[in-house]
Each structure stands twice: as structure tokens, then as C-alpha cells.
N, C-alpha and C. Protein backbone atom coordinates (compact mmCIF):
# COMPACT_ATOMS: atom_id res chain seq x y z
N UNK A 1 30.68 -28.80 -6.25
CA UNK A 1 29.45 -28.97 -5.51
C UNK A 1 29.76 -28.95 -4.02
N UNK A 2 28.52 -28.40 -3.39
CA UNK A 2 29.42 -28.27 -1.97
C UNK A 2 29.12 -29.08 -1.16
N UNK A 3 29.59 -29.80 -0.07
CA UNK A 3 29.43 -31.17 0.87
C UNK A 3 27.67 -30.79 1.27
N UNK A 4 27.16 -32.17 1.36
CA UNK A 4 25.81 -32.43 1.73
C UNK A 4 25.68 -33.44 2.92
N UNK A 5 25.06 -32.70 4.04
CA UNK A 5 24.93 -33.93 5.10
C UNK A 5 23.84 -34.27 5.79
N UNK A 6 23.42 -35.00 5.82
CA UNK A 6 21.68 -35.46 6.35
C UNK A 6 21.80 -36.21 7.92
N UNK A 7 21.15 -35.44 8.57
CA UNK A 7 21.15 -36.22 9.92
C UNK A 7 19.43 -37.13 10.07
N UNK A 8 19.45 -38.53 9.39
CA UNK A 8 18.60 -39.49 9.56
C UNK A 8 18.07 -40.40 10.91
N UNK A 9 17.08 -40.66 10.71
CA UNK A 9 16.75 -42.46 10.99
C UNK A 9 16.36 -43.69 10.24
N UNK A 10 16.69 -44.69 10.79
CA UNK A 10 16.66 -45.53 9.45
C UNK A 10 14.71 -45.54 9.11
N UNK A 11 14.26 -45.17 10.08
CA UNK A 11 12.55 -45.54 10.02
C UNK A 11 11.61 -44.47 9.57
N UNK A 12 12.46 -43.47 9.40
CA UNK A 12 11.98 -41.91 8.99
C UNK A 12 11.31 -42.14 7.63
N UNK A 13 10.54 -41.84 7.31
CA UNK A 13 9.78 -41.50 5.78
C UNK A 13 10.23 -40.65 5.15
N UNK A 14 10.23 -39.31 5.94
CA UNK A 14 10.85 -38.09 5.64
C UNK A 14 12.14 -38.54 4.68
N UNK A 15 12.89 -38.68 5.98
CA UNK A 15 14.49 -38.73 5.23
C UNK A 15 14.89 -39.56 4.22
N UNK A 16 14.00 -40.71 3.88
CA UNK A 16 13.89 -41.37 2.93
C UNK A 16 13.53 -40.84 1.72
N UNK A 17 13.01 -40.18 1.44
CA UNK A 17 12.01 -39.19 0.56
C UNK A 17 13.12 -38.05 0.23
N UNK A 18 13.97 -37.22 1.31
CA UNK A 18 15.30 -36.16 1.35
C UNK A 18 16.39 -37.11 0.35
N UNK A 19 16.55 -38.29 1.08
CA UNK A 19 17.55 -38.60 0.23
C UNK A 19 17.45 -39.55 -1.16
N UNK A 20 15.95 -39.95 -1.43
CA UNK A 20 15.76 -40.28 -2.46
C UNK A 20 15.68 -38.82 -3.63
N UNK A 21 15.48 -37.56 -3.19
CA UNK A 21 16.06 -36.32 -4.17
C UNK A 21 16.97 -36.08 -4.32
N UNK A 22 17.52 -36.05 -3.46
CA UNK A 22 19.33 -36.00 -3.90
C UNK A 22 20.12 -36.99 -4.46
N UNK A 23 19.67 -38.48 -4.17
CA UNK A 23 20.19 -39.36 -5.15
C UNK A 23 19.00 -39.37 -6.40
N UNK A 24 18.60 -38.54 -6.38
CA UNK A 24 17.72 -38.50 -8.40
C UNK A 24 18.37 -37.34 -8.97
N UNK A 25 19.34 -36.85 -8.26
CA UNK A 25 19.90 -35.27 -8.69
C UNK A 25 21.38 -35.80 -8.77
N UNK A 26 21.89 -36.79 -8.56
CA UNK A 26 23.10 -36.98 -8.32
C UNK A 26 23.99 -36.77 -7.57
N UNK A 27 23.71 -36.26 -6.56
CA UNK A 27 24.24 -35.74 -5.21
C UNK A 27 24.64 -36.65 -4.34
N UNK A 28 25.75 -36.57 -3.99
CA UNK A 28 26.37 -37.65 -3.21
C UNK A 28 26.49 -36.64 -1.70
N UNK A 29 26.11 -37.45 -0.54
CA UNK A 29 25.84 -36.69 0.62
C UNK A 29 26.85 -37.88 1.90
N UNK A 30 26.84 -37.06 2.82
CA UNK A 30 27.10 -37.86 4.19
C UNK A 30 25.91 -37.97 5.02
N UNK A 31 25.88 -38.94 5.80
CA UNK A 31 24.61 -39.31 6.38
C UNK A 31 24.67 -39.60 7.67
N UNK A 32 24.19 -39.06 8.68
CA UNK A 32 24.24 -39.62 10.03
C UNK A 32 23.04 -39.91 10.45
N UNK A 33 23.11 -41.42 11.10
CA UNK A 33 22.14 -42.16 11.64
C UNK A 33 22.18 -41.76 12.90
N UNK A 34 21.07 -41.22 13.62
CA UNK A 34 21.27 -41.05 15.35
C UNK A 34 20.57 -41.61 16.08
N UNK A 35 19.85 -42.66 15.43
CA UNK A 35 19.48 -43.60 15.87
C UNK A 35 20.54 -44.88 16.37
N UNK A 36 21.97 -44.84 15.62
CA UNK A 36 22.71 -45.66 15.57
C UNK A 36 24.06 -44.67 16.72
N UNK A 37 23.77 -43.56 16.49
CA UNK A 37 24.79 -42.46 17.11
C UNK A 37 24.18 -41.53 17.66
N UNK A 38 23.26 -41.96 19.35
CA UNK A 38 22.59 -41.04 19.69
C UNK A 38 23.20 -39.66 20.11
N UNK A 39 24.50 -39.65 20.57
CA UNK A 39 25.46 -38.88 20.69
C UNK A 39 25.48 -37.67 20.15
N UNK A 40 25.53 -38.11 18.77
CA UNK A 40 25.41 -37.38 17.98
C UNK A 40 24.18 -36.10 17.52
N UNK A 41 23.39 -36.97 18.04
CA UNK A 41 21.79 -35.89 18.19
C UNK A 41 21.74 -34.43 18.66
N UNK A 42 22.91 -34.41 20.04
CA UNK A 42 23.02 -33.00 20.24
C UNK A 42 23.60 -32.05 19.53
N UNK A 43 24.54 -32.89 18.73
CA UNK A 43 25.28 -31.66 17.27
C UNK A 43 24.53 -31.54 16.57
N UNK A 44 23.67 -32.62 16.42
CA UNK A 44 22.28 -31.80 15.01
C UNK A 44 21.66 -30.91 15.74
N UNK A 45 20.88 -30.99 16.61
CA UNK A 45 20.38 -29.92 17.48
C UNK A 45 20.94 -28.36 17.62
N UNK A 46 21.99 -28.46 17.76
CA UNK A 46 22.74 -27.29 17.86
C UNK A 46 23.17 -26.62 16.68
N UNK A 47 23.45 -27.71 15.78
CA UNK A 47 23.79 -27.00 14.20
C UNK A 47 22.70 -26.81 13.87
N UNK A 48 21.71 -27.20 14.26
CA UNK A 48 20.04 -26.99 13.35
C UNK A 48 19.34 -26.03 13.95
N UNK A 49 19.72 -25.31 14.92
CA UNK A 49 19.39 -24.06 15.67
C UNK A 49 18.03 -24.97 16.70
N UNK A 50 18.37 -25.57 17.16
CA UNK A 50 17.54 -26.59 18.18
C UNK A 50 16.29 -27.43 17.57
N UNK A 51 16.31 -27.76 16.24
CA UNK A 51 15.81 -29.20 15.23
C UNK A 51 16.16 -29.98 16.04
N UNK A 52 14.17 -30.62 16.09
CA UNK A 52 14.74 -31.89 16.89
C UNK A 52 14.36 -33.02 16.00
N UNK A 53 13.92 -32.44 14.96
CA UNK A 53 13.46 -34.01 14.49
C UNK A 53 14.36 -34.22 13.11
N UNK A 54 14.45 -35.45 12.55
CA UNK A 54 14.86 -35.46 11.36
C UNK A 54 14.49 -35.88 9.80
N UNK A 55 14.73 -35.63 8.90
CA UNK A 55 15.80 -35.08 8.75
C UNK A 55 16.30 -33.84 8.83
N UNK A 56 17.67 -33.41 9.36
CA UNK A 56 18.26 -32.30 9.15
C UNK A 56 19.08 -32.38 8.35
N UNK A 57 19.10 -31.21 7.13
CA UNK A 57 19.90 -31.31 6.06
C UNK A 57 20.94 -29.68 5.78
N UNK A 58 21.94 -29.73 5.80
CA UNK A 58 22.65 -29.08 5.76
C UNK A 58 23.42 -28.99 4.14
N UNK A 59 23.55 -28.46 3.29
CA UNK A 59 24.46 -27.84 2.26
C UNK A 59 25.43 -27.16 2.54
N UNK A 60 27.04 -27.54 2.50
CA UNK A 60 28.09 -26.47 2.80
C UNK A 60 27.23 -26.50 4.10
N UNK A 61 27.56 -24.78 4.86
CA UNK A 61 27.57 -24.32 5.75
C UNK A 61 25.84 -23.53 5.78
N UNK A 62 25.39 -24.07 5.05
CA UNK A 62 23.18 -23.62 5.03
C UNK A 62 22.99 -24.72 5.54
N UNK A 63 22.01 -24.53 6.77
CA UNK A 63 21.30 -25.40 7.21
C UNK A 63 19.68 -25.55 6.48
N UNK A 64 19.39 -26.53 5.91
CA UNK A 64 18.42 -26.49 4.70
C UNK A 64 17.12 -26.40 5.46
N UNK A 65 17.09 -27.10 6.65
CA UNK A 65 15.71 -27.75 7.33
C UNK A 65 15.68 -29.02 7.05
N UNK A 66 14.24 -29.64 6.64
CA UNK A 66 13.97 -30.80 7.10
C UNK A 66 13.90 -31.31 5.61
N UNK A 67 12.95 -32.13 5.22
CA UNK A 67 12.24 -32.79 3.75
C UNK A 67 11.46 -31.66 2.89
N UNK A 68 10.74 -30.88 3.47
CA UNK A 68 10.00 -30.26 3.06
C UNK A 68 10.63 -29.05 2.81
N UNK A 69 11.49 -28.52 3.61
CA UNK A 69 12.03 -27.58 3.07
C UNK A 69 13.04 -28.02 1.78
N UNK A 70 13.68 -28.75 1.68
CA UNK A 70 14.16 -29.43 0.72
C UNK A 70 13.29 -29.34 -0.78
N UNK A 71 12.10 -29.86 -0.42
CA UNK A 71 11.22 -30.00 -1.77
C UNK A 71 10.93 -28.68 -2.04
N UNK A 72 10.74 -28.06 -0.92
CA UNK A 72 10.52 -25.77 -1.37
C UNK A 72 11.79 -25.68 -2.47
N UNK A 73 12.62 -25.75 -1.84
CA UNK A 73 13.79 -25.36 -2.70
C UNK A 73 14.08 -26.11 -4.08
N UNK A 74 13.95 -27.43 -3.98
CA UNK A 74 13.43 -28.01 -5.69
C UNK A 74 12.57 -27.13 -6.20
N UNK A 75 11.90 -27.42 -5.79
CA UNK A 75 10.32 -26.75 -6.47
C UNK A 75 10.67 -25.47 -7.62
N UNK A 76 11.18 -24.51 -6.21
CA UNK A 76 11.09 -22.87 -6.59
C UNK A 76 12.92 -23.12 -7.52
N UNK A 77 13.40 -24.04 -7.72
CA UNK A 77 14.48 -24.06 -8.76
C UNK A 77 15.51 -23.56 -7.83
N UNK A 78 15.52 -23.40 -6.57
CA UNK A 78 16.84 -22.76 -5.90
C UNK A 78 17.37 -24.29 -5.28
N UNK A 79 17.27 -25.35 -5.41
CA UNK A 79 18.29 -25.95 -5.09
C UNK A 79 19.38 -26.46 -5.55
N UNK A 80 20.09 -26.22 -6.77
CA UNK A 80 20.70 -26.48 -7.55
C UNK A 80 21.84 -25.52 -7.82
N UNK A 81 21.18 -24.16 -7.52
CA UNK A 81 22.34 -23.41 -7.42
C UNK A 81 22.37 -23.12 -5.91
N UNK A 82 22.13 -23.50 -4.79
CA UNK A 82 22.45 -23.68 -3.73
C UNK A 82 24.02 -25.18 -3.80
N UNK A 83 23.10 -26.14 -4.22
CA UNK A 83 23.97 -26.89 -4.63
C UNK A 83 25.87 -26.54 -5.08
N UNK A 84 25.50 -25.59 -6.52
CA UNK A 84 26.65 -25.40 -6.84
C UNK A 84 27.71 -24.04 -6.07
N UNK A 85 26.96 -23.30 -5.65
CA UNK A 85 28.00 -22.13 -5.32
C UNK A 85 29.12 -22.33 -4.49
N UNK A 86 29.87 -21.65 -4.98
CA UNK A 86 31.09 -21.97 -4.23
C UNK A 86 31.38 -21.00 -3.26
């Protein structure tokens, strides 16, 4: 499975909702708070092609989008083999 990383806030709905699918899928992810690591905000930005809000969710080296794009890709059955490819 390929690394999963979510750039959060702890107060977000959104990202709460992102990572309550991936922990119902079994997916174990990394998580950055930038609320806690504002620092950090400009690498999501830049890896997210200038995303400013969050969540930003990345698979491997796909930048997914936000929550909603997330649930597109459940939905339409492509997140799972996004998930697995190697």
C-alpha cells in the first residue's frame, strides 16, 4: 500500500470526515497538523499546487485534493486501487 499523508487541523470537519475514511478502510496515514506546524503550511501549498485549505491529501506521489475529492474517488471505486498500486 502506498504511504498516505493528510495535511490537517485539529478543528477542520473536513479532515475529520478524510480521515475517518481511511481509518474505516484500514489505512494507516501520516498526518500533519499546521495548525501546530505553521511552517509547515508552505510545503502543503506547494505540494498541493497552491491548496490553501485543508485537508490536503496526498497518496504515494498523487496529490488527492481535499475531503471531497477523496469521497469522488470512494464513490467511483478508484480509491482502492489508487491505494494499492505500486
Amino acid at each position: 500500500m502506498k504511504p498516505v499523508e493528510i495535511y490537517t487541523t485539529p478543528y477542520c470537519g473536513f479532515c475529520h470526515a478524510a480521515k475517518r475514511l481511511l481509518k474505516s478502510k484500514g489505512v494507516s496515514f501520516s498526518e500533519v497538523d499546521v495548525a501546530r506546524e505553521p511552517n509547515r503550511r508552505a510545503e502543503m501549498m506547494q505540494r498541493a499546487n497552491g491548496g490553501r485549505t485543508v485537508p490536503q491529501i496526498f497518496i504515494g506521489d498523487t496529490h488527492v485534493g481535499g475531503c471531497d475529492e477523496l469521497y469522488a474517488l470512494e464513490q467511483a471505486g478508484k480509491l482502492d486501487p489508487l491505494l494499492a498500486e505500486a
